[in-house]
Protein backbone atom coordinates (compact mmCIF):
# COMPACT_ATOMS: atom_id res chain seq x y z
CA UNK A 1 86.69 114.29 123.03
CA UNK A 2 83.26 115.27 124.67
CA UNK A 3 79.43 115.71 124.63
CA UNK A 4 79.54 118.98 122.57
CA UNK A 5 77.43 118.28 119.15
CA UNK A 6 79.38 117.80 116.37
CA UNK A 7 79.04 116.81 112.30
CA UNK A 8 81.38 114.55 110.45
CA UNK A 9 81.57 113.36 106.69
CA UNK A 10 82.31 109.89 106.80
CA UNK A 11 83.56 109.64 103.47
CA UNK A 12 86.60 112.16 103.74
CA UNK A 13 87.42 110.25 107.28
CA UNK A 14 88.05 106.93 105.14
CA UNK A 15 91.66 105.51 105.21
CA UNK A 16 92.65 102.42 104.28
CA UNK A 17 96.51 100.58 104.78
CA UNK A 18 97.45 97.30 103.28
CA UNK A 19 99.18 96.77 106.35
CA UNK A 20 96.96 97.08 109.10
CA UNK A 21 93.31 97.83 109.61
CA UNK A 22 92.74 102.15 110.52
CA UNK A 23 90.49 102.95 113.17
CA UNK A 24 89.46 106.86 113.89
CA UNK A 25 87.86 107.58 116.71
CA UNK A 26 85.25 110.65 115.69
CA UNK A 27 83.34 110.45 119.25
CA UNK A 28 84.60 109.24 122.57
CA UNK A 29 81.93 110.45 125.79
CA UNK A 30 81.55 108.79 129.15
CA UNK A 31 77.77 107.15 127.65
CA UNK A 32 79.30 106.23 123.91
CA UNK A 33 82.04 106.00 121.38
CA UNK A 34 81.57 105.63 117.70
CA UNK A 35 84.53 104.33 115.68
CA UNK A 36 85.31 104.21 112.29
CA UNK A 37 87.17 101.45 110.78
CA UNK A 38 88.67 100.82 107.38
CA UNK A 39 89.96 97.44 105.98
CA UNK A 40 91.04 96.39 102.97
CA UNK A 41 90.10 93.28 101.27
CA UNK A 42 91.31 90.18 103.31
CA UNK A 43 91.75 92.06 106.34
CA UNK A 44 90.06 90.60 109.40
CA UNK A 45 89.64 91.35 113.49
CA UNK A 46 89.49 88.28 114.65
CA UNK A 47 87.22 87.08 117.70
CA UNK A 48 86.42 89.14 120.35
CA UNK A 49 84.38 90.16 122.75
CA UNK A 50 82.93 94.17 124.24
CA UNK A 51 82.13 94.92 127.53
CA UNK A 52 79.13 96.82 125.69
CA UNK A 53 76.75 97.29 124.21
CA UNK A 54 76.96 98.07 120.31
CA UNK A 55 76.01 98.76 116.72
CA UNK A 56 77.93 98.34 113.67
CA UNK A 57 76.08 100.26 110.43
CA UNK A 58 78.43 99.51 107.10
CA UNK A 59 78.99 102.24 104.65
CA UNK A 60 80.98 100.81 101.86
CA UNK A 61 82.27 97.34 100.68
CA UNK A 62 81.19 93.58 101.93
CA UNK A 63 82.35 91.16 105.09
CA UNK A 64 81.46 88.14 106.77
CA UNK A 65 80.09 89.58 110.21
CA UNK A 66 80.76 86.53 113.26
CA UNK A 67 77.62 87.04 115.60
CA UNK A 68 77.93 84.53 118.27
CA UNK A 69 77.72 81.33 116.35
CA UNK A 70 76.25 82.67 112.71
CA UNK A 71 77.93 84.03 110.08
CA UNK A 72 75.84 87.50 108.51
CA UNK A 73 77.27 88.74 105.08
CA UNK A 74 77.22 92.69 105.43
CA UNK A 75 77.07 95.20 103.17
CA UNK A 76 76.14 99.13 102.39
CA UNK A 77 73.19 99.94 104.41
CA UNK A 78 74.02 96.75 106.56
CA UNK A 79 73.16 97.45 110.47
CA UNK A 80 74.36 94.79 113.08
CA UNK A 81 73.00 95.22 116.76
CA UNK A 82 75.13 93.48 119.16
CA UNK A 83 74.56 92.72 123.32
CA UNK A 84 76.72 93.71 125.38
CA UNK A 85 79.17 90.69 125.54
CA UNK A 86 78.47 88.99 122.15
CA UNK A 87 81.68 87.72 120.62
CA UNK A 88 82.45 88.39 117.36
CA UNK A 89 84.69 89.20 114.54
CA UNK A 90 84.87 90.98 110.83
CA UNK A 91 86.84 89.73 107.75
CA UNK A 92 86.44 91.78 104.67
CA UNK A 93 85.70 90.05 101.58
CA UNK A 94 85.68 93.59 99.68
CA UNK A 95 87.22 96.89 100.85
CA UNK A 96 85.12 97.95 103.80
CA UNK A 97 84.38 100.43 106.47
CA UNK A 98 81.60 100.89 108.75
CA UNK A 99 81.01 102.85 111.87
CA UNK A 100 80.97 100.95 114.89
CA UNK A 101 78.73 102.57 118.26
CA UNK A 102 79.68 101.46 121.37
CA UNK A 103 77.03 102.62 124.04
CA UNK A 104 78.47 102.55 127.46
């Protein structure tokens, strides 16, 4: 992918897999990446941690968003700004997606 603009509808992108967790990436330049992931309830990524830094904004469903040490309960309209470095991890307590921006 590259720096050229570009437009997306994020709702048409959404997949979802009992089986797995989908992740599309829509963007990928050397200065970001933006990422959008789909789980299904129960689904989780467990902890982790970016050489980046990043921003997760949720578009649909719930989770439990791991921040370091505390626990945030995310939703639509949810926005999560993380240091470069932070560990973390997702678990879906409803279907959810969100767009994750990783600024490099």
């Amino acid at each position: 992918m590259n720096d050229k603009p570009m437009s997306v509808n994020l709702e048409e992108r959404f997949q979802y897999a009992e089986k797995g967790i989908v992740s599309k990436t829509l963007f990928d330049s050397p200065k970001m990446k933006i990422v959008l992931f789909c789980f299904e309830e129960g689904q989780s990524l467990s902890e982790h941690q970016a050489p980046f830094s990043a921003q997760i904004a949720v578009l649909e469903g719930e989770g439990d968003f791991l921040l370091g040490n505390e626990i945030f309960k995310g939703a639509k309209g949810s926005l999560f700004v993380m240091p470069e470095g932070l560990v973390h991890a997702i678990k879906a307590t409803k279907k959810l997606s969100f767009v994750l921006t990783l600024v490099k």
